[in-house]
PDB file of N, CA and C in Angstrom:
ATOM      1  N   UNK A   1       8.060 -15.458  -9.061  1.00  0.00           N
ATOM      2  CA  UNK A   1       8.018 -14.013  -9.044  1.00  0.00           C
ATOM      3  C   UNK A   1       9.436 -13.483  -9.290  1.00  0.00           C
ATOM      4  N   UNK A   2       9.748 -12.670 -10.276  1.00  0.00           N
ATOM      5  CA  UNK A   2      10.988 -11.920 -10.515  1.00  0.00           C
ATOM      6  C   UNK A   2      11.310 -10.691  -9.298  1.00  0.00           C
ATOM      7  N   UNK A   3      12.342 -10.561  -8.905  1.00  0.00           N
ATOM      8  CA  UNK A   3      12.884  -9.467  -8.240  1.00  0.00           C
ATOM      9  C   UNK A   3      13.051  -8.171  -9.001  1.00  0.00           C
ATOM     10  N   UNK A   4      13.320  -7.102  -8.618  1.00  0.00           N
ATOM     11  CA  UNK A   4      13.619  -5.824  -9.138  1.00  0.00           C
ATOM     12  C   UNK A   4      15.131  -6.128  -9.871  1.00  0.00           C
ATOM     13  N   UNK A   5      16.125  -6.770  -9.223  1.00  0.00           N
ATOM     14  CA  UNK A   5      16.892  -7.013  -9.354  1.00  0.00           C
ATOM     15  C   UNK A   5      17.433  -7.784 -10.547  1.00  0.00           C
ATOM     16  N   UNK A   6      16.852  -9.255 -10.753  1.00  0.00           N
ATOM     17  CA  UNK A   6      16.726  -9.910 -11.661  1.00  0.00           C
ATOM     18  C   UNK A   6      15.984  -8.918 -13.040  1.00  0.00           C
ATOM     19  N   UNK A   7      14.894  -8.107 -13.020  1.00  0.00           N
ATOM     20  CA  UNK A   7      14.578  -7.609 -13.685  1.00  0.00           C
ATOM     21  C   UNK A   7      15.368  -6.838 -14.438  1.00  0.00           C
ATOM     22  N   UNK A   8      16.263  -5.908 -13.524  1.00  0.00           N
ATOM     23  CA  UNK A   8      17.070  -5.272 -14.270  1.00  0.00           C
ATOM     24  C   UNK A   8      18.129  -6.075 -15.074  1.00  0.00           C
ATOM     25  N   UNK A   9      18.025  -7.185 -14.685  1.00  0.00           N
ATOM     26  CA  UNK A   9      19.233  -7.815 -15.424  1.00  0.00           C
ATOM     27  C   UNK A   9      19.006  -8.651 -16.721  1.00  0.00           C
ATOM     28  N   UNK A  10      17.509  -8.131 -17.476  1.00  0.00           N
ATOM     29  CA  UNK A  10      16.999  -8.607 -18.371  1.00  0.00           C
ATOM     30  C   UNK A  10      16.988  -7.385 -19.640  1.00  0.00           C
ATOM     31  N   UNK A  11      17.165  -8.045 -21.070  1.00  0.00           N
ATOM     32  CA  UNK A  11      17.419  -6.977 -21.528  1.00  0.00           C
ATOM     33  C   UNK A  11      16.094  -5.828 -21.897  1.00  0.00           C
ATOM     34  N   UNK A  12      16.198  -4.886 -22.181  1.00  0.00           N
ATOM     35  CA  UNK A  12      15.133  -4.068 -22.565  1.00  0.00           C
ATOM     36  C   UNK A  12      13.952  -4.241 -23.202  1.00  0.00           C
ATOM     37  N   UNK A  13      13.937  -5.165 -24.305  1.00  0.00           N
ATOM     38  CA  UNK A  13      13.074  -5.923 -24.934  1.00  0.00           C
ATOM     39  C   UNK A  13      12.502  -6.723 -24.082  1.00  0.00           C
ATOM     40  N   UNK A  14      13.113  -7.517 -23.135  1.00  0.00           N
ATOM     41  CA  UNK A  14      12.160  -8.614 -22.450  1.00  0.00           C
ATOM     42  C   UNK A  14      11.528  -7.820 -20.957  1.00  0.00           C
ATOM     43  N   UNK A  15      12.092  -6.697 -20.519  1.00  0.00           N
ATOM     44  CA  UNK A  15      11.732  -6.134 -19.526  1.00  0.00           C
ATOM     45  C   UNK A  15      10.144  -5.272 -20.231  1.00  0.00           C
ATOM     46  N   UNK A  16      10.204  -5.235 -21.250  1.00  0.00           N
ATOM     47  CA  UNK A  16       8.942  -4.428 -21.662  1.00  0.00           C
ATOM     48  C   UNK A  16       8.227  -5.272 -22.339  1.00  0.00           C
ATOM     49  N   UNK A  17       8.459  -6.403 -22.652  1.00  0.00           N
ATOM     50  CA  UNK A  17       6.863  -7.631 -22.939  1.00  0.00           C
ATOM     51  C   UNK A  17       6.760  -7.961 -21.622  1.00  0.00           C
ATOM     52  N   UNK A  18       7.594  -8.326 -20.786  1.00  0.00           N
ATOM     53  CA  UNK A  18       7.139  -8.723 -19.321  1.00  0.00           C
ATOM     54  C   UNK A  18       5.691  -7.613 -18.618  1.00  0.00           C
ATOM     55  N   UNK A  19       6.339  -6.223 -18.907  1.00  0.00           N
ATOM     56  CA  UNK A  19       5.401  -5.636 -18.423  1.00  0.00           C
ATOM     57  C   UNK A  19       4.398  -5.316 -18.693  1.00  0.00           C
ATOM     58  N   UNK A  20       4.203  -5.565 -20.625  1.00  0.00           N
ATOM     59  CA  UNK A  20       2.889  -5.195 -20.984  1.00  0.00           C
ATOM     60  C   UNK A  20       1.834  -6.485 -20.840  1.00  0.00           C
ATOM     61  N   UNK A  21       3.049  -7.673 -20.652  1.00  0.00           N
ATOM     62  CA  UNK A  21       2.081  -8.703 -20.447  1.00  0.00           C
ATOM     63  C   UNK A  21       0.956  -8.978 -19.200  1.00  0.00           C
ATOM     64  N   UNK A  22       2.176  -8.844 -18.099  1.00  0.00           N
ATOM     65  CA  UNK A  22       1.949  -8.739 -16.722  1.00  0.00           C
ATOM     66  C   UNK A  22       1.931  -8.095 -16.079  1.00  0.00           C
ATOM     67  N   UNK A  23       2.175  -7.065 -16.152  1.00  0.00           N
ATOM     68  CA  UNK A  23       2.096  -5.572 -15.499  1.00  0.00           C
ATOM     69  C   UNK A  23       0.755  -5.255 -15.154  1.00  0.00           C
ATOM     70  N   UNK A  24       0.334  -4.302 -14.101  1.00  0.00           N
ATOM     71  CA  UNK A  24      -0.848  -3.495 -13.930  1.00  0.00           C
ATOM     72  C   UNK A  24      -0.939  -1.695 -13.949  1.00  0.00           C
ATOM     73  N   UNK A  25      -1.261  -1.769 -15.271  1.00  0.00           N
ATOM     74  CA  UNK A  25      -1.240  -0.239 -15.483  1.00  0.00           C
ATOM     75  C   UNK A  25      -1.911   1.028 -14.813  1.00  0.00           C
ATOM     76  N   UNK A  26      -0.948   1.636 -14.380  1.00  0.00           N
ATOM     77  CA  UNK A  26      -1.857   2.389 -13.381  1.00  0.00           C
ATOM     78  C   UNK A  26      -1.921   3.914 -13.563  1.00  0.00           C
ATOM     79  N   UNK A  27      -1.181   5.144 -14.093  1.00  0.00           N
ATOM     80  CA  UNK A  27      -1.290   5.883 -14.706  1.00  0.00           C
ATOM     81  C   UNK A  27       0.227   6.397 -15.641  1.00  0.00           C
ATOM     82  N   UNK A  28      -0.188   7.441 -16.264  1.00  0.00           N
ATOM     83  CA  UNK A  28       0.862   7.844 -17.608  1.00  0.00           C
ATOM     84  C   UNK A  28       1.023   9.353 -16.586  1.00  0.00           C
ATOM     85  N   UNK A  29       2.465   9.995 -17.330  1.00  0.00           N
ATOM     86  CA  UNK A  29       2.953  11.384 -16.986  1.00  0.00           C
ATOM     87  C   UNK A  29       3.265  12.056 -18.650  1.00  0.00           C
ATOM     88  N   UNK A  30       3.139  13.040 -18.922  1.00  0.00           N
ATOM     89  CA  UNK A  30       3.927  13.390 -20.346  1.00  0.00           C
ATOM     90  C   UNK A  30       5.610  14.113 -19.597  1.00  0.00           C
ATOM     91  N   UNK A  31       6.184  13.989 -20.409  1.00  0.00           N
ATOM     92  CA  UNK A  31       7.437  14.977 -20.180  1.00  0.00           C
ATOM     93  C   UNK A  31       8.532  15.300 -21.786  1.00  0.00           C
ATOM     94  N   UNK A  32       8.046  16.486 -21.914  1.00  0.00           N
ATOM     95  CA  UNK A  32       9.101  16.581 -23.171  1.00  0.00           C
ATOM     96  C   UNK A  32       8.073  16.022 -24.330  1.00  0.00           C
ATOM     97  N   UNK A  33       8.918  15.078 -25.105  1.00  0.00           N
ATOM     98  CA  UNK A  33       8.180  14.354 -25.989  1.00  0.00           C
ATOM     99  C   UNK A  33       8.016  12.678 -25.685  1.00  0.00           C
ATOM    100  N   UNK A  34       7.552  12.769 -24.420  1.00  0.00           N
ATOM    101  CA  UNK A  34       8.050  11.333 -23.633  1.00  0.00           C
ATOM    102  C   UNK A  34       6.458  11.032 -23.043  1.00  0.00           C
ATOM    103  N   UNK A  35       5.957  10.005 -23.470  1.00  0.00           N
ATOM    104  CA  UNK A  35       4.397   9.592 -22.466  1.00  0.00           C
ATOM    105  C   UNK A  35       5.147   8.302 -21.912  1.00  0.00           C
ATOM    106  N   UNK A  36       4.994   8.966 -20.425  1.00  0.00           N
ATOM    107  CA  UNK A  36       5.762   7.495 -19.474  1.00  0.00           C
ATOM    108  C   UNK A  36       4.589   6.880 -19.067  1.00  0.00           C
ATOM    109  N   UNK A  37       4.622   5.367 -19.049  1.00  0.00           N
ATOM    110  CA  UNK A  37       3.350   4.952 -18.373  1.00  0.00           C
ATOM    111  C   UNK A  37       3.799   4.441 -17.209  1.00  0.00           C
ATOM    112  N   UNK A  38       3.287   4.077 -15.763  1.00  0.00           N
ATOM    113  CA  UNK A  38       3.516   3.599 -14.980  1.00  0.00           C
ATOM    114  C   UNK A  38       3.012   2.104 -14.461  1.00  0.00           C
ATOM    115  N   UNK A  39       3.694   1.454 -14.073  1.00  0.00           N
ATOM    116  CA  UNK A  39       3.106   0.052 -14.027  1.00  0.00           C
ATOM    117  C   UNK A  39       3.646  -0.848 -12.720  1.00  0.00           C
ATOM    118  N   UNK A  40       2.522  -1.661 -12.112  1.00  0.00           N
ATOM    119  CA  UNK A  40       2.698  -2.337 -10.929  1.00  0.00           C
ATOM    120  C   UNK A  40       3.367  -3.630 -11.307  1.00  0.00           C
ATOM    121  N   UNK A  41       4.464  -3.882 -11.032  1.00  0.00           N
ATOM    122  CA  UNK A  41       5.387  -5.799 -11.760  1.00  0.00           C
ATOM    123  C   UNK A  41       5.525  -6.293 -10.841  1.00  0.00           C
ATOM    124  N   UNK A  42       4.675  -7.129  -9.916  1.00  0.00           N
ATOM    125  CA  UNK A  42       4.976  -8.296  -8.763  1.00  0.00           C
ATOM    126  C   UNK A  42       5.161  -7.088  -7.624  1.00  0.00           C
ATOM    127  N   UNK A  43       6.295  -6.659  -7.308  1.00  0.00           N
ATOM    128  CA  UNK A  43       5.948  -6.218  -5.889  1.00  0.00           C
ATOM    129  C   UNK A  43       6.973  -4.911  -5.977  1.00  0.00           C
ATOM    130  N   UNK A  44       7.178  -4.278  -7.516  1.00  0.00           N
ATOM    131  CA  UNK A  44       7.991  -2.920  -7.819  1.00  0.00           C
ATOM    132  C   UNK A  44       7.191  -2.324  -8.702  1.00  0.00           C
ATOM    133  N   UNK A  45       7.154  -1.292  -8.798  1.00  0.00           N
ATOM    134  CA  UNK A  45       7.020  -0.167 -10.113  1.00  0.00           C
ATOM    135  C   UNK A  45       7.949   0.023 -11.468  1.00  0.00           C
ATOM    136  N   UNK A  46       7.357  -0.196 -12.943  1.00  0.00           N
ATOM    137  CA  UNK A  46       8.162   0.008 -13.830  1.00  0.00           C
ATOM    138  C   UNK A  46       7.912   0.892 -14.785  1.00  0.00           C
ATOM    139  N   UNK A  47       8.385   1.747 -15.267  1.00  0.00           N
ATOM    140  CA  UNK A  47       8.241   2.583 -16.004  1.00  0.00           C
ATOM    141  C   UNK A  47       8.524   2.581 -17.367  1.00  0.00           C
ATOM    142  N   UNK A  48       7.376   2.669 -18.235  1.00  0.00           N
ATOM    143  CA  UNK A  48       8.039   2.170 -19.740  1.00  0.00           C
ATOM    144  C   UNK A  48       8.082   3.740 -20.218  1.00  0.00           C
ATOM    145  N   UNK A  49       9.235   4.399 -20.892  1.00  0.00           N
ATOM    146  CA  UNK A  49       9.155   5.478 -21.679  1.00  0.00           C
ATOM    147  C   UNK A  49       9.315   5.437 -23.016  1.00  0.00           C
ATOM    148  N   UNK A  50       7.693   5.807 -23.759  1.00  0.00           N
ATOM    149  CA  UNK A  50       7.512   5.909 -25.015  1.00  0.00           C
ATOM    150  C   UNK A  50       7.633   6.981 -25.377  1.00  0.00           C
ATOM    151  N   UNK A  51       8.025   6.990 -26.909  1.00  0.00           N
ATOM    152  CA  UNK A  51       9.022   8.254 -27.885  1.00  0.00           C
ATOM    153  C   UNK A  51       7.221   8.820 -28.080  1.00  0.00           C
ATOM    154  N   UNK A  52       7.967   9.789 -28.979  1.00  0.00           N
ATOM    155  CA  UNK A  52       7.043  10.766 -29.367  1.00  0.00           C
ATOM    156  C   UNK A  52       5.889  10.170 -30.514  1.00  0.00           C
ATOM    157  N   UNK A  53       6.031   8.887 -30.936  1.00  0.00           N
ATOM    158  CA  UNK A  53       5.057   8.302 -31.977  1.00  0.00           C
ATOM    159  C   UNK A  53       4.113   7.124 -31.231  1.00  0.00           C
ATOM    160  N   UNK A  54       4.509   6.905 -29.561  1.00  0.00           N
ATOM    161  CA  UNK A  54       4.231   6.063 -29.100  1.00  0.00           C
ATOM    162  C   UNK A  54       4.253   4.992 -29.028  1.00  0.00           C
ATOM    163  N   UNK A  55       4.667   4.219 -29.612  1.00  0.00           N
ATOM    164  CA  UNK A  55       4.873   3.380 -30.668  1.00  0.00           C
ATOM    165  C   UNK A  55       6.629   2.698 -30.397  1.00  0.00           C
ATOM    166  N   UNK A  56       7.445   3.489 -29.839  1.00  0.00           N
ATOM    167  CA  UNK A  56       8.586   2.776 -29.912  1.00  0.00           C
ATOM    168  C   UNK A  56       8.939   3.407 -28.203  1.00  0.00           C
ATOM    169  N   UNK A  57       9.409   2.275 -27.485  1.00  0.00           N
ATOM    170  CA  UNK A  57       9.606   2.019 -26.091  1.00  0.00           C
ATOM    171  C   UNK A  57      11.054   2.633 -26.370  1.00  0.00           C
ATOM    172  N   UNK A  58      11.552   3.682 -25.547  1.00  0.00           N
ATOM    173  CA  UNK A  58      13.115   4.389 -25.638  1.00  0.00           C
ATOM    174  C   UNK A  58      13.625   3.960 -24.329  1.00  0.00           C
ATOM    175  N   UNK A  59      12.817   3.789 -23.338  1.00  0.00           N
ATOM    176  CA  UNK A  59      13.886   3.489 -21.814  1.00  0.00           C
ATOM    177  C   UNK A  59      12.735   2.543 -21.028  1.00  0.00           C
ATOM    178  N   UNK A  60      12.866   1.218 -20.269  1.00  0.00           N
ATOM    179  CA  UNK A  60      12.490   0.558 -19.306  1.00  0.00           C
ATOM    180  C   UNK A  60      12.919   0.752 -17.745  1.00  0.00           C
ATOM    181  N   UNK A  61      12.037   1.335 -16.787  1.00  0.00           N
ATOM    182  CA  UNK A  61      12.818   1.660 -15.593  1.00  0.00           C
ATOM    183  C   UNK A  61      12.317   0.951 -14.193  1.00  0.00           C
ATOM    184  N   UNK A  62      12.782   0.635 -13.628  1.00  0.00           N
ATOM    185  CA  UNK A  62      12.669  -0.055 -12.674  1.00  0.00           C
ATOM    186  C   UNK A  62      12.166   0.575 -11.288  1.00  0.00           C
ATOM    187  N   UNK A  63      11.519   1.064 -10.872  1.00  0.00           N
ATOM    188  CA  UNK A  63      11.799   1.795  -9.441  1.00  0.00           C
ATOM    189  C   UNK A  63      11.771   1.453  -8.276  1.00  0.00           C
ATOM    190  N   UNK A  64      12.443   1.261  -7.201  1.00  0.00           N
ATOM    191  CA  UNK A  64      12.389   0.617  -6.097  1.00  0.00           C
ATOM    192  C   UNK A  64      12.592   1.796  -4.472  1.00  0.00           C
ATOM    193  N   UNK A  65      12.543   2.933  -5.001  1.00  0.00           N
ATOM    194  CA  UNK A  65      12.084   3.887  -4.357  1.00  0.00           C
ATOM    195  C   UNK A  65      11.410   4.748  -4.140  1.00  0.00           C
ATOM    196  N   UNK A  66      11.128   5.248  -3.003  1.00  0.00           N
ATOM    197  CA  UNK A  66       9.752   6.585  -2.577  1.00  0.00           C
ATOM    198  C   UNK A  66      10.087   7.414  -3.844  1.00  0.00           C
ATOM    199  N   UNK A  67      11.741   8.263  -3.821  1.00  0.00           N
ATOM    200  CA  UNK A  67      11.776   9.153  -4.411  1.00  0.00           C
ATOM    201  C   UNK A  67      11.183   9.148  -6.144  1.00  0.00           C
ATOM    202  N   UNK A  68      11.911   7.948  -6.493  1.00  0.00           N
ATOM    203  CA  UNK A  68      10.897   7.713  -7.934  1.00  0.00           C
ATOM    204  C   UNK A  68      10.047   7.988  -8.824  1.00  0.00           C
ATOM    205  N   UNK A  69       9.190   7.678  -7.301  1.00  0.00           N
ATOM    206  CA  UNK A  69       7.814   7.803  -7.493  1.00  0.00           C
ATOM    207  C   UNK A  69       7.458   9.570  -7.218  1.00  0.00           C
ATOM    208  N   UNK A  70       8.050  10.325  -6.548  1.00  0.00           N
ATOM    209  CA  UNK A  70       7.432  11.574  -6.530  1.00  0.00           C
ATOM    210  C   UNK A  70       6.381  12.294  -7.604  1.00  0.00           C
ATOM    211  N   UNK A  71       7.189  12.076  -9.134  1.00  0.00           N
ATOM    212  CA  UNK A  71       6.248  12.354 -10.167  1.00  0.00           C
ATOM    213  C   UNK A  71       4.350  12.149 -10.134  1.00  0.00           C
ATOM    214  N   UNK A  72       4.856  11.280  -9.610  1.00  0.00           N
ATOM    215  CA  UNK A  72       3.481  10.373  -9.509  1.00  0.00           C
ATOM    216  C   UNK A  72       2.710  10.981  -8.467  1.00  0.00           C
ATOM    217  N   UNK A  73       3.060  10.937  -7.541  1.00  0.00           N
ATOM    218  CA  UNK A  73       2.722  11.763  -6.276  1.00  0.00           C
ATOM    219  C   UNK A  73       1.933  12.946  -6.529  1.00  0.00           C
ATOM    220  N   UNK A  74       2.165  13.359  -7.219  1.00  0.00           N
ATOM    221  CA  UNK A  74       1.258  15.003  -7.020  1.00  0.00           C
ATOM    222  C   UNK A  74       0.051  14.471  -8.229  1.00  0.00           C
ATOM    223  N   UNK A  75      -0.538  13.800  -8.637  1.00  0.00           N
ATOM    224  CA  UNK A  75      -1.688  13.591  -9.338  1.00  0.00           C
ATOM    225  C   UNK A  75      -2.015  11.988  -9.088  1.00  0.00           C
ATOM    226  N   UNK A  76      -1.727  11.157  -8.684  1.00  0.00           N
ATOM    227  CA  UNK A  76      -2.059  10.370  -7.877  1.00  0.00           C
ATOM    228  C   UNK A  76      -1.943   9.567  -6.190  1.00  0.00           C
ATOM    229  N   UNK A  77      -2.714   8.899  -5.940  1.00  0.00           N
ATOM    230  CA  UNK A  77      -2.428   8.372  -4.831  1.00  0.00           C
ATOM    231  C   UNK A  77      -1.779   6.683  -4.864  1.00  0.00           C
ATOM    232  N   UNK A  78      -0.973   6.468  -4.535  1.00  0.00           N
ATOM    233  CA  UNK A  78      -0.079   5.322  -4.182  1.00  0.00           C
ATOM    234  C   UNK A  78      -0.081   4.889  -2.677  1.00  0.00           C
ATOM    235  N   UNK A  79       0.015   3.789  -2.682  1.00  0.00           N
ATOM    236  CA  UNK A  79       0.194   2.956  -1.474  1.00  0.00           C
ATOM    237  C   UNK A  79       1.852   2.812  -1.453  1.00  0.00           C
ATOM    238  N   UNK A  80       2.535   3.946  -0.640  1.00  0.00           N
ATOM    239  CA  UNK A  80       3.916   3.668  -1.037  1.00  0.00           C
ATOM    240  C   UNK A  80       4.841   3.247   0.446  1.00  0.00           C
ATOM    241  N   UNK A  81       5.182   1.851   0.654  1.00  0.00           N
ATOM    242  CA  UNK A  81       5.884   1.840   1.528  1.00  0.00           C
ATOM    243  C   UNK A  81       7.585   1.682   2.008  1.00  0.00           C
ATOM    244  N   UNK A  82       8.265   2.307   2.396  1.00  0.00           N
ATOM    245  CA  UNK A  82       9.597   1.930   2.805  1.00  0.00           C
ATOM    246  C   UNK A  82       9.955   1.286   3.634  1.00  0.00           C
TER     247      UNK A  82
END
Protein backbone atom coordinates (compact mmCIF):
# COMPACT_ATOMS: atom_id res chain seq x y z
CA UNK A 1 0.00 0.00 0.00
CA UNK A 2 1.47 3.51 -0.95
CA UNK A 3 1.31 6.38 1.61
CA UNK A 4 0.00 9.89 0.82
CA UNK A 5 3.37 10.73 1.19
CA UNK A 6 5.19 8.45 -1.09
CA UNK A 7 2.45 9.35 -3.48
CA UNK A 8 3.27 12.72 -3.64
CA UNK A 9 6.62 11.91 -4.38
CA UNK A 10 5.68 10.29 -7.66
CA UNK A 11 5.58 12.16 -10.71
CA UNK A 12 2.24 13.41 -12.15
CA UNK A 13 1.95 10.95 -14.83
CA UNK A 14 2.34 7.99 -12.52
CA UNK A 15 0.17 9.54 -9.73
CA UNK A 16 -2.74 9.61 -12.33
CA UNK A 17 -2.46 5.92 -13.93
CA UNK A 18 -2.16 4.84 -10.31
CA UNK A 19 -5.43 6.36 -9.75
CA UNK A 20 -7.35 5.57 -12.71
CA UNK A 21 -6.13 2.17 -12.30
CA UNK A 22 -6.77 1.73 -8.65
CA UNK A 23 -8.60 4.32 -7.44
CA UNK A 24 -12.39 4.27 -6.42
CA UNK A 25 -14.30 6.90 -8.05
CA UNK A 26 -16.59 8.54 -6.10
CA UNK A 27 -17.88 11.87 -7.33
CA UNK A 28 -16.80 14.95 -9.83
CA UNK A 29 -17.16 18.98 -8.88
CA UNK A 30 -16.99 21.49 -12.03
CA UNK A 31 -15.04 24.73 -11.27
CA UNK A 32 -14.14 27.25 -13.94
CA UNK A 33 -13.23 25.15 -16.86
CA UNK A 34 -12.00 22.36 -14.54
CA UNK A 35 -14.17 18.80 -14.01
CA UNK A 36 -12.33 17.54 -10.81
CA UNK A 37 -13.04 14.00 -10.13
CA UNK A 38 -12.65 12.66 -6.75
CA UNK A 39 -11.14 9.40 -5.86
CA UNK A 40 -10.59 6.92 -2.86
CA UNK A 41 -6.34 5.60 -3.19
CA UNK A 42 -5.72 3.03 -0.29
CA UNK A 43 -6.52 5.03 2.69
CA UNK A 44 -6.41 9.07 1.12
CA UNK A 45 -8.40 11.02 -1.32
CA UNK A 46 -7.02 12.14 -4.79
CA UNK A 47 -8.07 14.52 -6.93
CA UNK A 48 -7.45 14.40 -10.64
CA UNK A 49 -8.11 17.94 -12.38
CA UNK A 50 -9.20 17.69 -15.95
CA UNK A 51 -8.85 20.73 -18.54
CA UNK A 52 -11.65 21.86 -20.36
CA UNK A 53 -11.51 18.96 -23.25
CA UNK A 54 -11.35 16.39 -20.55
CA UNK A 55 -9.10 14.66 -21.96
CA UNK A 56 -5.84 16.14 -20.57
CA UNK A 57 -5.15 15.72 -16.62
CA UNK A 58 -3.68 19.58 -15.59
CA UNK A 59 -3.12 18.91 -11.68
CA UNK A 60 -2.99 15.48 -9.43
CA UNK A 61 -3.88 16.24 -5.72
CA UNK A 62 -3.48 14.47 -2.86
CA UNK A 63 -5.70 15.23 0.16
CA UNK A 64 -5.05 14.27 3.56
CA UNK A 65 -7.39 16.65 5.20
CA UNK A 66 -11.06 17.44 6.53
CA UNK A 67 -10.58 20.85 5.05
CA UNK A 68 -9.97 19.50 1.44
CA UNK A 69 -12.60 17.83 1.34
CA UNK A 70 -15.16 20.66 2.20
CA UNK A 71 -16.03 20.98 -1.60
CA UNK A 72 -17.27 17.75 -1.42
CA UNK A 73 -19.15 18.19 1.63
CA UNK A 74 -22.04 20.14 0.62
CA UNK A 75 -23.31 17.55 -2.17
CA UNK A 76 -22.03 14.54 -0.77
CA UNK A 77 -21.67 12.40 2.18
CA UNK A 78 -18.14 11.11 3.25
CA UNK A 79 -16.99 9.06 5.98
CA UNK A 80 -14.42 11.66 7.05
CA UNK A 81 -12.17 11.00 9.93
CA UNK A 82 -9.38 13.00 11.83
Amino acid sequence: MLSATDFNNLSPRHQAKLVLEQGHYLHHIIRGWCKIDLYWFHDFYVELWFLYDLKTIGLVRALTNKASLEPYLETIKLKVTT
